[in-house]
Protein backbone atom coordinates (compact mmCIF):
# COMPACT_ATOMS: atom_id res chain seq x y z
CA UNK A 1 3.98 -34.10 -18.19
CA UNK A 2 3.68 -34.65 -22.09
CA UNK A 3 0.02 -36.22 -22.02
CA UNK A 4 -2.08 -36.84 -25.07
CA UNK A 5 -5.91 -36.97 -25.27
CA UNK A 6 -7.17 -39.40 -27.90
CA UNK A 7 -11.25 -38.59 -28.27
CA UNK A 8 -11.28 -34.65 -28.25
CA UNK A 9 -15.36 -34.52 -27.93
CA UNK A 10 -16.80 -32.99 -24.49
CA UNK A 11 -14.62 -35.39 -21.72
CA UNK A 12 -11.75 -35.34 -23.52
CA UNK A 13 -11.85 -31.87 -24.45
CA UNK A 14 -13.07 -30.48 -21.17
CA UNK A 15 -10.37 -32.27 -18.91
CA UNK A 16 -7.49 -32.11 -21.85
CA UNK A 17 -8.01 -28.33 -21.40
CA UNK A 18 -7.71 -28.36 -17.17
CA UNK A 19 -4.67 -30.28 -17.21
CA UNK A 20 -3.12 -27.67 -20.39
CA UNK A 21 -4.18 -24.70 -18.07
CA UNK A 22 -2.09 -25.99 -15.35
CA UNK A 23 0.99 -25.71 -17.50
CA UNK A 24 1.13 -29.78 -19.11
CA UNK A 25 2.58 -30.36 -22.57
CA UNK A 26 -0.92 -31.25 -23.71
CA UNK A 27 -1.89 -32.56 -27.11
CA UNK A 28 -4.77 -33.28 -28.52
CA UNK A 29 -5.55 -35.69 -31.76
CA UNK A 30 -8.41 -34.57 -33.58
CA UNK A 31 -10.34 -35.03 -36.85
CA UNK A 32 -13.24 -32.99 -37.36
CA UNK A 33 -12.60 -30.05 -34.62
CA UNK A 34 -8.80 -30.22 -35.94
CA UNK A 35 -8.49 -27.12 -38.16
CA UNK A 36 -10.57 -24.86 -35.37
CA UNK A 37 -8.51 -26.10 -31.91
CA UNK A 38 -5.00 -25.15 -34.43
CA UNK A 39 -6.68 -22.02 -34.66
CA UNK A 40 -8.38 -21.36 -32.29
CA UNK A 41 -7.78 -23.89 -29.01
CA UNK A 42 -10.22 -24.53 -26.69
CA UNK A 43 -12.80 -23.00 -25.06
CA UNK A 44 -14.94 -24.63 -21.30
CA UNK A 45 -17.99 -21.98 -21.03
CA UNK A 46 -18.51 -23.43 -16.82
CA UNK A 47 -20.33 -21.72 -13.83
CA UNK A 48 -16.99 -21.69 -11.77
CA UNK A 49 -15.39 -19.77 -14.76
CA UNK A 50 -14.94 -19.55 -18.48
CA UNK A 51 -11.56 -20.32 -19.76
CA UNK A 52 -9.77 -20.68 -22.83
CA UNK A 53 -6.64 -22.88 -24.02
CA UNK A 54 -4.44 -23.47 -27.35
CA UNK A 55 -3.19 -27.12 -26.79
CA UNK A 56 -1.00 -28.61 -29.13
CA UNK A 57 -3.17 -29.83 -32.37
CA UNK A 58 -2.15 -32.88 -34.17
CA UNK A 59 -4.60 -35.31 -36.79
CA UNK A 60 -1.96 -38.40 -36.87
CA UNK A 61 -0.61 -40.08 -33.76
CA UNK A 62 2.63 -40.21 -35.43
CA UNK A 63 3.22 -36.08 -35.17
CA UNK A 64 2.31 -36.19 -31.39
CA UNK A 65 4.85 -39.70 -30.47
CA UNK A 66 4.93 -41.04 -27.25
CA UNK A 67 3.79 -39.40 -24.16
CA UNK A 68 3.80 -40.01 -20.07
CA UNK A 69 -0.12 -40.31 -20.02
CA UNK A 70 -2.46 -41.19 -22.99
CA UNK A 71 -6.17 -40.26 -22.10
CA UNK A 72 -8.82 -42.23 -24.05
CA UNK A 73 -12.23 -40.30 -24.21
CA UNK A 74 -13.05 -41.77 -27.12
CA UNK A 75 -17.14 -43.50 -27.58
CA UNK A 76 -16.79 -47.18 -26.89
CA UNK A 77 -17.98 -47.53 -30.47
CA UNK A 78 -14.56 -46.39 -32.01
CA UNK A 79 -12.66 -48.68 -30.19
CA UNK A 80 -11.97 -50.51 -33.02
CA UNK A 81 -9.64 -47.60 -34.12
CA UNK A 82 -7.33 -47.75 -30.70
CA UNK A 83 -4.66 -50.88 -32.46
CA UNK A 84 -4.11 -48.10 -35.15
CA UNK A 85 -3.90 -44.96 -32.99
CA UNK A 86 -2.20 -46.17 -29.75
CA UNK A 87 1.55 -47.85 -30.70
CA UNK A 88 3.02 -44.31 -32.00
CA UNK A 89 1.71 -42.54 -28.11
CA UNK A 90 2.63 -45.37 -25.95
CA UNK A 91 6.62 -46.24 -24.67
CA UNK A 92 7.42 -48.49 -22.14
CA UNK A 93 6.57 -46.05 -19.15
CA UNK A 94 3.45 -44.54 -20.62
CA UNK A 95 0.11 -44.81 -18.45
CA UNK A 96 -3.05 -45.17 -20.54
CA UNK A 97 -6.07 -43.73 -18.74
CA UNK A 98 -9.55 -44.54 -19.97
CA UNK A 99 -12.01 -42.10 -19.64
CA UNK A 100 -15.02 -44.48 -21.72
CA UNK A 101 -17.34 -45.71 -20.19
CA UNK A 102 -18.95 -49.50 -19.32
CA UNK A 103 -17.55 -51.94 -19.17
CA UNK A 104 -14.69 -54.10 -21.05
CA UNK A 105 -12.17 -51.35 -22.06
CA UNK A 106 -9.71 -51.99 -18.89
CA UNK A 107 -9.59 -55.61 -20.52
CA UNK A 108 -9.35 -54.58 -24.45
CA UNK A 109 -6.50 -52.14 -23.57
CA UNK A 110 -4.78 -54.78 -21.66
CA UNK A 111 -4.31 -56.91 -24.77
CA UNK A 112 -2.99 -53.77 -26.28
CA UNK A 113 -0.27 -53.17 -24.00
CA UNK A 114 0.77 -54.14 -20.77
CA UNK A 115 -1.70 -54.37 -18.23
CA UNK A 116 0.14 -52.68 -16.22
CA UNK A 117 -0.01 -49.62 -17.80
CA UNK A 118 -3.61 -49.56 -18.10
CA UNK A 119 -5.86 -47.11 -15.67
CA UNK A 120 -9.78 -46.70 -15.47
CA UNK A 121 -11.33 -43.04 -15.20
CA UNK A 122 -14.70 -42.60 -14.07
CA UNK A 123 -16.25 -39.24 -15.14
CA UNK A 124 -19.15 -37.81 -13.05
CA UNK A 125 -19.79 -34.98 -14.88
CA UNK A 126 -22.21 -33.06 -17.24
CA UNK A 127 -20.89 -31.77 -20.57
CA UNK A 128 -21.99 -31.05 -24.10
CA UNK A 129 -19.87 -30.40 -26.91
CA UNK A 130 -21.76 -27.21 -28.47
CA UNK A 131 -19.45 -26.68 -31.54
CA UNK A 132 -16.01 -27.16 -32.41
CA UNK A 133 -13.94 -26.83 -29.91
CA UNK A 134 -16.31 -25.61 -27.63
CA UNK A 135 -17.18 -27.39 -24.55
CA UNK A 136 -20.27 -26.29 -21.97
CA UNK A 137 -19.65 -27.78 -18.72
CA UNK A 138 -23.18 -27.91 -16.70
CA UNK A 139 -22.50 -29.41 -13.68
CA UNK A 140 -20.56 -31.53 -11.03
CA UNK A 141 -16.69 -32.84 -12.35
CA UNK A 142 -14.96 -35.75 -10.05
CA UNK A 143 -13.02 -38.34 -11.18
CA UNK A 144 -12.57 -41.88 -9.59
CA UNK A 145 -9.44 -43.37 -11.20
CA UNK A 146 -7.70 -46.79 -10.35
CA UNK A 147 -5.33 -49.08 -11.42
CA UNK A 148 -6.16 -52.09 -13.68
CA UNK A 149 -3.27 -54.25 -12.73
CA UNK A 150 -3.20 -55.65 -9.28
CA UNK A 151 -0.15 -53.77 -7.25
CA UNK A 152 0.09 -50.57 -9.11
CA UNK A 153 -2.44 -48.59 -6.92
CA UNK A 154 0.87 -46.26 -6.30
CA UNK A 155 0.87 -45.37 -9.62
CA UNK A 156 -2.48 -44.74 -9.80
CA UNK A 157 -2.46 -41.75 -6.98
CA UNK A 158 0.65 -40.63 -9.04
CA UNK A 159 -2.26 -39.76 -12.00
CA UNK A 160 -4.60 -38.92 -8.97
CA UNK A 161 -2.24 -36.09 -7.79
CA UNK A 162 -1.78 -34.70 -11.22
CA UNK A 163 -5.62 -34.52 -11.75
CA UNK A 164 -6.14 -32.92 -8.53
CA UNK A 165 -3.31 -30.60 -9.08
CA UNK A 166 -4.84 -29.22 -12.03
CA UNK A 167 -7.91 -28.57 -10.42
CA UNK A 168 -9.77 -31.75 -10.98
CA UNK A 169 -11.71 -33.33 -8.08
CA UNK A 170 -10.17 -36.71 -8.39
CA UNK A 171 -10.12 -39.70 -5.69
CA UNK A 172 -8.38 -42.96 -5.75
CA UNK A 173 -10.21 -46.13 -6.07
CA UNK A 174 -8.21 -49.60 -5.35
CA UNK A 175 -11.29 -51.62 -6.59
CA UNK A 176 -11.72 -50.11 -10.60
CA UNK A 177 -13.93 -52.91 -11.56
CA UNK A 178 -16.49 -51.88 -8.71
CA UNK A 179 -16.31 -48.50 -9.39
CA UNK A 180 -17.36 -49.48 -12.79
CA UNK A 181 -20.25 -50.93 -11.55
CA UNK A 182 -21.59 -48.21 -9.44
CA UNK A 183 -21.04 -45.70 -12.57
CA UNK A 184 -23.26 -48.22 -14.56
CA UNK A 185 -26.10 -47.02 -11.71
CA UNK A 186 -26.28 -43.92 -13.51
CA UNK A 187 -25.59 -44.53 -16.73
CA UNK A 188 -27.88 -47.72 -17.58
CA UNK A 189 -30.58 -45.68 -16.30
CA UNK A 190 -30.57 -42.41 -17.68
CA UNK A 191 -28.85 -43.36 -21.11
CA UNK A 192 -30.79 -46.15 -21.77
CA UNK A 193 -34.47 -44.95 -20.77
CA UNK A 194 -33.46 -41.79 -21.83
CA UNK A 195 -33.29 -43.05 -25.58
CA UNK A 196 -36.09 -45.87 -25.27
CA UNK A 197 -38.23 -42.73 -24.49
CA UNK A 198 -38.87 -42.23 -27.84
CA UNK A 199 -41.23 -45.46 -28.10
CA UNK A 200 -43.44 -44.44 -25.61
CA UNK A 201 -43.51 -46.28 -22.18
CA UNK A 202 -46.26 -48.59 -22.78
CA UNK A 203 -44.20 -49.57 -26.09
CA UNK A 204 -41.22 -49.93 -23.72
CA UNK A 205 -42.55 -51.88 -21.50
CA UNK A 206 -44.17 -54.54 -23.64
CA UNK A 207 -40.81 -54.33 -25.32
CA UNK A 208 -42.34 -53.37 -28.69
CA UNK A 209 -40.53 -50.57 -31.21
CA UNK A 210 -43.39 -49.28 -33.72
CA UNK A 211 -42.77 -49.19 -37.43
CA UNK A 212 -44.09 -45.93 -37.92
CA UNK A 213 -42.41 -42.66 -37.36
CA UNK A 214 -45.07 -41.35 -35.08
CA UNK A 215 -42.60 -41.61 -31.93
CA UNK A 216 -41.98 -38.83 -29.06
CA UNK A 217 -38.29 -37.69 -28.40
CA UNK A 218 -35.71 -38.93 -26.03
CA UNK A 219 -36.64 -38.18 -22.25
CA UNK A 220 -33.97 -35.92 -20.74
CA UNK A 221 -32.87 -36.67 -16.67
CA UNK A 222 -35.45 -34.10 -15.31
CA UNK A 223 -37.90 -35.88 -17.33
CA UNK A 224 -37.17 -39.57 -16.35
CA UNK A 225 -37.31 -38.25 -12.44
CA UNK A 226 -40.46 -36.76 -13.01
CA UNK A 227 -42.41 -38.94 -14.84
CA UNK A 228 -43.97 -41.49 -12.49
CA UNK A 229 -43.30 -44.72 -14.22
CA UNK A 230 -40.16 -43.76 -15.71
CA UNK A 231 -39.01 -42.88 -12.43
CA UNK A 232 -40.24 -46.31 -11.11
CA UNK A 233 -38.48 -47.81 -14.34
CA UNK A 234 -34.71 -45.71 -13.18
CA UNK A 235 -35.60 -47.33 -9.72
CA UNK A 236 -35.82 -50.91 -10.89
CA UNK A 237 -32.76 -50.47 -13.12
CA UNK A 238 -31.07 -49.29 -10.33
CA UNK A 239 -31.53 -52.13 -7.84
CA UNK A 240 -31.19 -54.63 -10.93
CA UNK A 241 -27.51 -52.94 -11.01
CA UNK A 242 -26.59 -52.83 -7.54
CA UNK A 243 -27.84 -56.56 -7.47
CA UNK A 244 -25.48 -57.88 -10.14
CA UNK A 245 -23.02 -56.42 -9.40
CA UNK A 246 -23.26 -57.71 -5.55
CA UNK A 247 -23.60 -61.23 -7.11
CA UNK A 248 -20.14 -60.57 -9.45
CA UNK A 249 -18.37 -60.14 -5.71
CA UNK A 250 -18.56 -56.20 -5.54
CA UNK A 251 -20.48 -54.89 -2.50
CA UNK A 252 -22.17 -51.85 -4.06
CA UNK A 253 -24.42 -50.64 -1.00
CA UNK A 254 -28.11 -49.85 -2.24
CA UNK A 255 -27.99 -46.22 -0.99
CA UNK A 256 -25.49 -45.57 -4.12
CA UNK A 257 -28.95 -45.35 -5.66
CA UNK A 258 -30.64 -42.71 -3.70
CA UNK A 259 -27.28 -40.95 -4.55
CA UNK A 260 -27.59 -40.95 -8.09
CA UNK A 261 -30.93 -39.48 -7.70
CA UNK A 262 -29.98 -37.06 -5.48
CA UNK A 263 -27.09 -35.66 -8.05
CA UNK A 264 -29.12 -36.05 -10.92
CA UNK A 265 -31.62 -33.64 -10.00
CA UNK A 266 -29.02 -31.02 -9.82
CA UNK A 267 -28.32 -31.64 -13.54
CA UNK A 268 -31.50 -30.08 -14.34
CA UNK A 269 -33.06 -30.91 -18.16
CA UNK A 270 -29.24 -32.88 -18.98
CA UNK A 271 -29.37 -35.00 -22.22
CA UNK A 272 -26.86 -37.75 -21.66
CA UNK A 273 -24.19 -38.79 -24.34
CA UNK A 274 -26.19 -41.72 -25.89
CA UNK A 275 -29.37 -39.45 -26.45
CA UNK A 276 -27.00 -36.83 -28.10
CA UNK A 277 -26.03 -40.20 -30.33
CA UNK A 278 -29.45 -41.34 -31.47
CA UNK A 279 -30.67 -38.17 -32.16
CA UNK A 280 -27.46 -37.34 -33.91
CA UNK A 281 -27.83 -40.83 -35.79
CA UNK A 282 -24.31 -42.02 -34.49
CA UNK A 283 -24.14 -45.42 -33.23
CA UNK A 284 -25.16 -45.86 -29.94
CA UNK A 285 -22.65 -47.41 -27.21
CA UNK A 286 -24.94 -50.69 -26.53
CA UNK A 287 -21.98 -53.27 -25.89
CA UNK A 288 -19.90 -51.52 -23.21
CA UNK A 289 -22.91 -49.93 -21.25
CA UNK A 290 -26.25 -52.41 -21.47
CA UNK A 291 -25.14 -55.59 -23.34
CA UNK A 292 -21.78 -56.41 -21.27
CA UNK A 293 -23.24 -55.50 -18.28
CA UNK A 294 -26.23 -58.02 -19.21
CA UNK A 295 -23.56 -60.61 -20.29
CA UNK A 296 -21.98 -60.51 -16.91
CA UNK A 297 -25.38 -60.45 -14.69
CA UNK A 298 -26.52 -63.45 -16.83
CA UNK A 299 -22.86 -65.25 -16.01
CA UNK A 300 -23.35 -65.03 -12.01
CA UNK A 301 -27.02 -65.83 -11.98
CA UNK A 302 -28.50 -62.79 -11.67
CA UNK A 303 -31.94 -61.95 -13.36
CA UNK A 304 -32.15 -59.08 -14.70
CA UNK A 305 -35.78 -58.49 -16.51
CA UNK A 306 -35.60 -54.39 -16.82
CA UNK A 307 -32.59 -54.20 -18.24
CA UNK A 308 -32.99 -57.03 -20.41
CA UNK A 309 -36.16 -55.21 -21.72
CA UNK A 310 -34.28 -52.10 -22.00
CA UNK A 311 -31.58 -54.06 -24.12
CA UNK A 312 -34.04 -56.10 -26.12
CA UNK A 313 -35.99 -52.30 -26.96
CA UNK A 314 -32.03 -50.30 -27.92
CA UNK A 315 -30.89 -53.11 -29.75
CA UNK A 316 -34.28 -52.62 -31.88
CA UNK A 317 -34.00 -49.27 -32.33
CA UNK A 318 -30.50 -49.92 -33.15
CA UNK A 319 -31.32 -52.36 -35.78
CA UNK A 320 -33.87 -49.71 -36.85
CA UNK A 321 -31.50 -47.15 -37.90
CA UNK A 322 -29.18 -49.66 -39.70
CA UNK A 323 -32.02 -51.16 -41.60
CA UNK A 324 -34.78 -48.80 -41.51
């Protein structure tokens, strides 16, 4: 398969470089890491093994051309750049996977193309991009992939059996907007409190961002399960999640919580993506993960005061950085 990955950071890189070791036609479009993966390719430091890669290295879309399968890994934030980089990758039988997380890319790409080459990719893994090219792999690794267009689940196990073949855990899902949902159980929590974390709880939870400096860091996972009322505060989230999304019409069972707890604490001290962002001073993935989400909860009814808090507190901090 000729398969391009657009977004070369950790997700990108780390399952670009599985699907090259299995003997793909892989390339990868890169800015900043683009003159050390030509030289150098890639490298996943992982407890089940340390490996090394030299995909294909291209910086326009244009010198890569149309391929079978496009991955997106690109932040949600960059979408803005997909109209520009995605007409020279896609043909008419090209499948578009996106590996981003939240929700609303399933629907932007679909505008973009034809639906029914569009395909969702939930990641449930822990990475970090360490330096160029370089991508530590921590824990855990499966992939829950559907179709976006109704009667193209075939398809979808087509991309599920070349995942799996190249040593991915990967399952089909038939219901991609659900699945969305129950990776928002995760993500809301430990992304969002993560980076609110650095107000202090009681600031957090009278929704107040100081002016001054003076604030503590982001809150890794181990800290957030730890804590006593941050753990209470991943609880609520949790439940305010599973609760939308039962009122949008997808029956996420509450014991998807209890789950995510239980896999979280394997993780250890992990950072999530969006504390790597504020710390970093990139901006921070607010529409696709917390204000969408809200958007939709809000549309069916459902109340949802801990994550509106939690929105009300990253949109300040947000704001903060823009106009400090």
């Amino acid at each position: 398969m000729k398969i391009a990955v657009v977004g070369c950071g950790a997700v990108g890189s780390f399952y670009g470089a599985k699907l090259c070791r299995a003997g793909h036609e892989v390339h990868f479009l890169l800015r900043t890491d683009f003159a050390a993966v030509r030289a150098a390719g890639v490298c996943i430091e992982s407890p089940e093994g340390n490996f090394r890669v030299k995909p294909r290295a291209a910086n326009r879309p244009e010198d890569i051309g149309a391929a079978d399968v496009v991955l997106i890994a690109l932040k949600t934030t960059a979408n803005r750049e997909l109209p520009r980089l995605l007409p020279a990758l896609v043909g008419a039988h090209t499948r578009v996977v996106t590996l981003q997380n939240g929700l609303g890319s399933d629907e932007l790409l679909s505008r973009m193309i034809l639906p029914e080459q569009v395909f969702g990719g939930l990641c449930f893994v822990c990475l970090n991009r360490v330096a160029p090219g370089v991508i530590r792999h921590l824990a855990h690794g499966r992939v829950v992939l559907g179709a976006f267009a109704p009667g193209r689940d075939a398809a979808a196990s087509d991309l599920v059996g070349i995942f799996s073949d190249a040593g991915i855990p990967c399952e089909l899902t038939t219901r991609l907007a659900q699945a969305r949902w129950e990776k928002l159980i995760w993500n809301i929590p430990f992304n969002g409190l993560g980076v609110a974390g650095v107000v202090g709880y009681d600031n957090f939870f009278s929704g107040t961002v100081p002016d001054d400096r003076g604030r503590s860091r982001c809150l890794p996972t181990d800290e957030l399960l730890t804590d006593p009322r941050w753990f209470a505060a991943v609880r609520a989230l949790m439940a305010e999640v599973i609760g939308a999304a039962n009122a949008l019409g997808f029956p996420v069972p509450e014991e998807r919580a209890e789950e995510n707890i239980h896999r979280t604490r394997i993780m250890g001290s992990y950072r999530a993506s969006t504390l790597l962002d504020f710390d970093a001073g990139r901006p921070l993935e607010l529409e696709s993960i917390f204000l969408e989400p809200q958007r939709r909860a809000r549309a069916a009814g459902f109340p949802t005061p801990w994550l509106d808090r939690l929105c009300a507190v990253l949109s300040r901090l947000a704001e903060a950085r823009i106009n400090p």
